[in-house]
C-alpha atoms as a PDB file:
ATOM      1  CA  UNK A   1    -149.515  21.840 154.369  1.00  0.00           C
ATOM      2  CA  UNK A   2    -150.081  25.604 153.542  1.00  0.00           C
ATOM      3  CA  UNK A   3    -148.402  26.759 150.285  1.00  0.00           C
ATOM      4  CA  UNK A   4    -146.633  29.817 150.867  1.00  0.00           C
ATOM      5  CA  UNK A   5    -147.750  32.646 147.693  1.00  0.00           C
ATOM      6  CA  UNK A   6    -144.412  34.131 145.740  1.00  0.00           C
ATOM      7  CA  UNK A   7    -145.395  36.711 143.686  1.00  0.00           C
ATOM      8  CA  UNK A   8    -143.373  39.216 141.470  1.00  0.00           C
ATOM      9  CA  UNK A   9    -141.045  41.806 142.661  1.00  0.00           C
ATOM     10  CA  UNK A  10    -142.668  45.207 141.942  1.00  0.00           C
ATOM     11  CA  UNK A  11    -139.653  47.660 140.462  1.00  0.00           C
ATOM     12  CA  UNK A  12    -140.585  51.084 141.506  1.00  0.00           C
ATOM     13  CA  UNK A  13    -142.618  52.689 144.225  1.00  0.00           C
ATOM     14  CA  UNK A  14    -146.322  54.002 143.775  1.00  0.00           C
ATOM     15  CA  UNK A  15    -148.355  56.481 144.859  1.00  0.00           C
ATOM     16  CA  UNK A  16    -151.285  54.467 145.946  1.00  0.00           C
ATOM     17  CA  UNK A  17    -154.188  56.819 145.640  1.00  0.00           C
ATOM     18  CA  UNK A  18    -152.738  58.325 141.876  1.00  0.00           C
ATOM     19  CA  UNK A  19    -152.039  54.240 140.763  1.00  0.00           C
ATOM     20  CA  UNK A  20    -155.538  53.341 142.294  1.00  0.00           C
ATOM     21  CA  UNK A  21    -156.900  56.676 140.582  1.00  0.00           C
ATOM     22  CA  UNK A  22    -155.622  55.142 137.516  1.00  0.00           C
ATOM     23  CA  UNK A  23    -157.681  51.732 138.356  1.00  0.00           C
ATOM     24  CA  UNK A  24    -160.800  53.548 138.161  1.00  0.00           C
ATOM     25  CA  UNK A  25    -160.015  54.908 134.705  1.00  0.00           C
ATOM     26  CA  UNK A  26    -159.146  52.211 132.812  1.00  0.00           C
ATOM     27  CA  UNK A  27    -162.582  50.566 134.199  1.00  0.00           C
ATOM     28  CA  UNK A  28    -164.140  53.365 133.017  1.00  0.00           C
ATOM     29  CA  UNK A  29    -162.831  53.412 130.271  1.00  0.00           C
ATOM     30  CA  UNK A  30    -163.748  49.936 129.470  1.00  0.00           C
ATOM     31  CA  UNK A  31    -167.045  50.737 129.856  1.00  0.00           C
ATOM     32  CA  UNK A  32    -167.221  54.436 128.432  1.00  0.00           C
ATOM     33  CA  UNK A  33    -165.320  53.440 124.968  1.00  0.00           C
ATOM     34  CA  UNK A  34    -165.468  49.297 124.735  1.00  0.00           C
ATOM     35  CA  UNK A  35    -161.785  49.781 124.393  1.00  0.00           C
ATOM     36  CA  UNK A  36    -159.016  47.618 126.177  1.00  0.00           C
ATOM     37  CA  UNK A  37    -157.569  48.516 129.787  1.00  0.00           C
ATOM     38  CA  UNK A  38    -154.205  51.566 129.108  1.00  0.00           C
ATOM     39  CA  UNK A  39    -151.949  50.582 126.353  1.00  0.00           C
ATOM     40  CA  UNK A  40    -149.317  52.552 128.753  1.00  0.00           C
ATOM     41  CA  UNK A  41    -149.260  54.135 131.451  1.00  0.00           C
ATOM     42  CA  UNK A  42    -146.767  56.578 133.510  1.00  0.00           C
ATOM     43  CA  UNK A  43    -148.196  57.219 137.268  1.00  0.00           C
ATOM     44  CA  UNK A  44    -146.774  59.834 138.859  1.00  0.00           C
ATOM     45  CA  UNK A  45    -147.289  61.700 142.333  1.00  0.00           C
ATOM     46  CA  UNK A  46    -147.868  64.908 140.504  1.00  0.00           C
ATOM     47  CA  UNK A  47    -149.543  64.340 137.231  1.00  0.00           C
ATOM     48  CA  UNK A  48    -149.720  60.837 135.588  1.00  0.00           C
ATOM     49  CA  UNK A  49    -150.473  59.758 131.939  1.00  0.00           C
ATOM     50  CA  UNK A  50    -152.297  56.805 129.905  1.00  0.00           C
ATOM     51  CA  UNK A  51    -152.430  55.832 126.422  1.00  0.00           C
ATOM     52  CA  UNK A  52    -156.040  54.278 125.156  1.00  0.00           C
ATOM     53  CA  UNK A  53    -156.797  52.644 121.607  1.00  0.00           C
ATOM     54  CA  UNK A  54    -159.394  54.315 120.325  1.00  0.00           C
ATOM     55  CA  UNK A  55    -160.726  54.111 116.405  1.00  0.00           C
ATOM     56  CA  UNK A  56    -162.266  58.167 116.841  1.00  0.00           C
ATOM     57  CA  UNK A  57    -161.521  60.544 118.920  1.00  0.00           C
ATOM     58  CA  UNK A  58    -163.633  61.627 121.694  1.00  0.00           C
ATOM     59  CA  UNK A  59    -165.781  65.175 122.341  1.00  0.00           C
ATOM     60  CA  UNK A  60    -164.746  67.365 124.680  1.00  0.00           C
ATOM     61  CA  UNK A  61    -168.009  66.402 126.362  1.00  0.00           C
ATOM     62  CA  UNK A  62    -167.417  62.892 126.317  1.00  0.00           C
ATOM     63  CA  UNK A  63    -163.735  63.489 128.122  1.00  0.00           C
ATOM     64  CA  UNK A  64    -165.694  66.255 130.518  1.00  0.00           C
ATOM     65  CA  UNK A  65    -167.968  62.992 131.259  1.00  0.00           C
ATOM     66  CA  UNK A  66    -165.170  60.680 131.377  1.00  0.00           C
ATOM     67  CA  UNK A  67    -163.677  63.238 134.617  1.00  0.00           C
ATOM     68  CA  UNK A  68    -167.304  63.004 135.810  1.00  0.00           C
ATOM     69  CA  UNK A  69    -167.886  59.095 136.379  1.00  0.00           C
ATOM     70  CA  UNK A  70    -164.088  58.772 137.487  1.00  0.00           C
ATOM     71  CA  UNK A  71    -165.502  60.972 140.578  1.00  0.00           C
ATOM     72  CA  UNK A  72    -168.746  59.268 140.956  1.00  0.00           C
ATOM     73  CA  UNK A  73    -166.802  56.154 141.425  1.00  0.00           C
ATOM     74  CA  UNK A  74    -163.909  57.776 144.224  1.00  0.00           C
ATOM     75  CA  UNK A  75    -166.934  59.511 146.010  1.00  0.00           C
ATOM     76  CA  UNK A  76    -168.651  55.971 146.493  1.00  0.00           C
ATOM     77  CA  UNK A  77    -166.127  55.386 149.391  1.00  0.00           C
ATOM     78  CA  UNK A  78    -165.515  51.866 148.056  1.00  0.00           C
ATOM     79  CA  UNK A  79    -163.122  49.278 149.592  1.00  0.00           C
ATOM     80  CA  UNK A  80    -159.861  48.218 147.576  1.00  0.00           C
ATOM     81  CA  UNK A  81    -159.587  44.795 148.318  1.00  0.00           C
ATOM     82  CA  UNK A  82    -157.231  42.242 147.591  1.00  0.00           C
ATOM     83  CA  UNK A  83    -157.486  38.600 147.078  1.00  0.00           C
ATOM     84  CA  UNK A  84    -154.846  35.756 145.667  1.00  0.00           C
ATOM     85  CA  UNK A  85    -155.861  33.201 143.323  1.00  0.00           C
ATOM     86  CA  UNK A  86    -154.573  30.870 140.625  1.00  0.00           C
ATOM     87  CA  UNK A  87    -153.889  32.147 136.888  1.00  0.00           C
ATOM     88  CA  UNK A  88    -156.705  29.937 135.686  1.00  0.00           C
ATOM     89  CA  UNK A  89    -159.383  31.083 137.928  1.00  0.00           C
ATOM     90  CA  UNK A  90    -158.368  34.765 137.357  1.00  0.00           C
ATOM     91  CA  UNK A  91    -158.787  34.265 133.946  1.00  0.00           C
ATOM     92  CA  UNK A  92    -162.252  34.049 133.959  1.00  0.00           C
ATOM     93  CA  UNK A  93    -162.937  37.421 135.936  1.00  0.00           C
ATOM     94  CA  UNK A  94    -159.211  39.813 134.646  1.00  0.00           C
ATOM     95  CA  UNK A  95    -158.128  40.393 131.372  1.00  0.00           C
ATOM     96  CA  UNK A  96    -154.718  38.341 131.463  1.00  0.00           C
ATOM     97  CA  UNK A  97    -153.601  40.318 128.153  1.00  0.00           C
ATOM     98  CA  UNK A  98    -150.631  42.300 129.448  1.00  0.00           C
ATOM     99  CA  UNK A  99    -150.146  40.043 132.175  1.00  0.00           C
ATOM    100  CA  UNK A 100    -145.632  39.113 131.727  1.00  0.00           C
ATOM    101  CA  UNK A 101    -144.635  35.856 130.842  1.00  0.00           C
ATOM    102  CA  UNK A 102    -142.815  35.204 133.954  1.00  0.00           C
ATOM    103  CA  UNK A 103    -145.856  35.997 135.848  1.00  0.00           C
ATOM    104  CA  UNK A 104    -146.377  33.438 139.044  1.00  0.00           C
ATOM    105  CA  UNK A 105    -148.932  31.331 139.126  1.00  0.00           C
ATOM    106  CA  UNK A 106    -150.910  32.806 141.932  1.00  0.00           C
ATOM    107  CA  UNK A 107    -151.772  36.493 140.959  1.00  0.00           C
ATOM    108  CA  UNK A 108    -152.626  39.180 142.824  1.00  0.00           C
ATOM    109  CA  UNK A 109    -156.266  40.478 142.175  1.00  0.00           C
ATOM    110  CA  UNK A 110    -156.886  44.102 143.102  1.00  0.00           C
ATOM    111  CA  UNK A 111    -160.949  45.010 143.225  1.00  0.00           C
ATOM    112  CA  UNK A 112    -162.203  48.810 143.936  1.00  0.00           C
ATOM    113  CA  UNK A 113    -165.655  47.723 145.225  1.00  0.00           C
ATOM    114  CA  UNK A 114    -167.566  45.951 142.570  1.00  0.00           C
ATOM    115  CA  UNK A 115    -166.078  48.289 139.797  1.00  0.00           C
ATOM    116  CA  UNK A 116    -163.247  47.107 138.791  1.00  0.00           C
ATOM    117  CA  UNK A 117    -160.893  43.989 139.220  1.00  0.00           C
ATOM    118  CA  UNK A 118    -157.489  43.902 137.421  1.00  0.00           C
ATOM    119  CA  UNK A 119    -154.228  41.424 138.586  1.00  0.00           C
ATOM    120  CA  UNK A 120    -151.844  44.184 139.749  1.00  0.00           C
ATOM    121  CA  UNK A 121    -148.546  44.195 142.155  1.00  0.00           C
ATOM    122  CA  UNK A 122    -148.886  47.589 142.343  1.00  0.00           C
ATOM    123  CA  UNK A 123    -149.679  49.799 145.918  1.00  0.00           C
ATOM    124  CA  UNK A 124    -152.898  50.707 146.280  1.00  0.00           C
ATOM    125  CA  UNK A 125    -155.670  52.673 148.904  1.00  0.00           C
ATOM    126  CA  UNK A 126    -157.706  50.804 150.998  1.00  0.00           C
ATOM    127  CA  UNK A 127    -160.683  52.863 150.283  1.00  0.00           C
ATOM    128  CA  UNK A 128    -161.476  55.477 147.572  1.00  0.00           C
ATOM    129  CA  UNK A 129    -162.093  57.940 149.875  1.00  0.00           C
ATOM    130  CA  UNK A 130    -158.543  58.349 150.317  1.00  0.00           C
ATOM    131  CA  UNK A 131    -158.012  59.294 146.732  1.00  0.00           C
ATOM    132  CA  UNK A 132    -158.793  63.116 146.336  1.00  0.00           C
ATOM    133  CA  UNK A 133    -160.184  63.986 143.376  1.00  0.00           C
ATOM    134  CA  UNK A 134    -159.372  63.281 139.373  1.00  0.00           C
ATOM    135  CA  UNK A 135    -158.687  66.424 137.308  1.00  0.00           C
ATOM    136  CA  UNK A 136    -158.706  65.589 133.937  1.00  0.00           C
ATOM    137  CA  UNK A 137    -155.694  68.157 132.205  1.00  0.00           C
ATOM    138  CA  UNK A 138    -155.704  67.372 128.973  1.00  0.00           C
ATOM    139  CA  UNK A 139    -155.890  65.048 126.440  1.00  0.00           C
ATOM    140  CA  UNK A 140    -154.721  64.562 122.471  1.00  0.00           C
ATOM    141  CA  UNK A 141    -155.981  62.518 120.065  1.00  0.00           C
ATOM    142  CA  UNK A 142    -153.486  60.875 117.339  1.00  0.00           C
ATOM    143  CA  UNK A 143    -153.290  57.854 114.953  1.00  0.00           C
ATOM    144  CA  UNK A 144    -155.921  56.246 117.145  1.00  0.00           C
ATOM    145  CA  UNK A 145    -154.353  56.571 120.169  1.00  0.00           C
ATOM    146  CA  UNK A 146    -155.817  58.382 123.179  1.00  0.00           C
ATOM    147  CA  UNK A 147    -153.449  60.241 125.828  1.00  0.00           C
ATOM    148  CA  UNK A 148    -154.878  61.435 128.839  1.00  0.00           C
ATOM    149  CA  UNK A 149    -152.968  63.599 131.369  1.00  0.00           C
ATOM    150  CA  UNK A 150    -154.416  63.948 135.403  1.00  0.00           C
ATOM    151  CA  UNK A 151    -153.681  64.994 138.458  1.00  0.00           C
ATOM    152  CA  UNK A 152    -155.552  64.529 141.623  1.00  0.00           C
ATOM    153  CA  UNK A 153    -156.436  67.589 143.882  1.00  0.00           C
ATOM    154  CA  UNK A 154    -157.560  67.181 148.056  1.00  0.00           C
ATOM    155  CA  UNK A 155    -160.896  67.223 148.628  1.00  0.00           C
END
């Protein structure tokens, strides 16, 4: 007998390639800075925002480089797949950290090629071709935390 998945409601409507966009940065971010995925996050059509912890705060080099490997990664063309799975096993390849309380069982795993995995409800490309590209507008650095405001522009 085939269990049928429940999953959470999702309360507000995405714009897939900005929310994917925002997939990308957090991995890179990861990786860039050692520092956890966005604290918080606002994702917008237009511009969108997240909030790193940070214990310095970055050149304007570093945040010109952070722009550059977001693109590297959207230019790659890579698949957004999706894939269902218990808690436990997604434990051992997502960060479960921010994941609710009242969280189902099964979770949703969203991967952008073999960059990035994270358990997400959210709406999302199927490629990152279909993104555009990440313009980096600004960014301020205070009591350790890091906010970064984009946009994404058509290729």
């Amino acid at each position: 007998m085939e269990q049928e998945i429940q999953l959470n409601d999702h309360n507000k409507q995405e714009y897939p390639p900005m929310h994917t966009a925002e997939h990308i940065l957090n991995q890179t971010m990861v990786r860039m800075f050692g520092c956890p995925r966005s604290k918080n996050a606002h994702i917008e059509r237009k511009k969108s925002k997240c909030d790193y912890i940070l214990s310095e705060a970055p050149s304007a080099e570093t945040m010109a480089e952070v722009e550059r490997r977001v693109n590297e990664v959207i230019e790659q063309h890579l698949p957004v797949t999706i894939d269902f799975m218990p808690r436990e096993a997604a434990a051992d390849i997502v960060d479960l950290s921010k994941l609710p309380e009242e969280a189902s069982e099964t979770l949703r795993i969203v991967r952008v090629g073999d960059y990035d995995a994270c358990a997400c409800i959210g709406t999302h490309v199927s490629n990152t071709s279909e993104i555009g590209r990440f313009k980096l507008l600004n960014y301020d650095y205070t009591d350790g935390r890091l906010r970064l405001r984009f946009k994404l522009e058509a290729v």
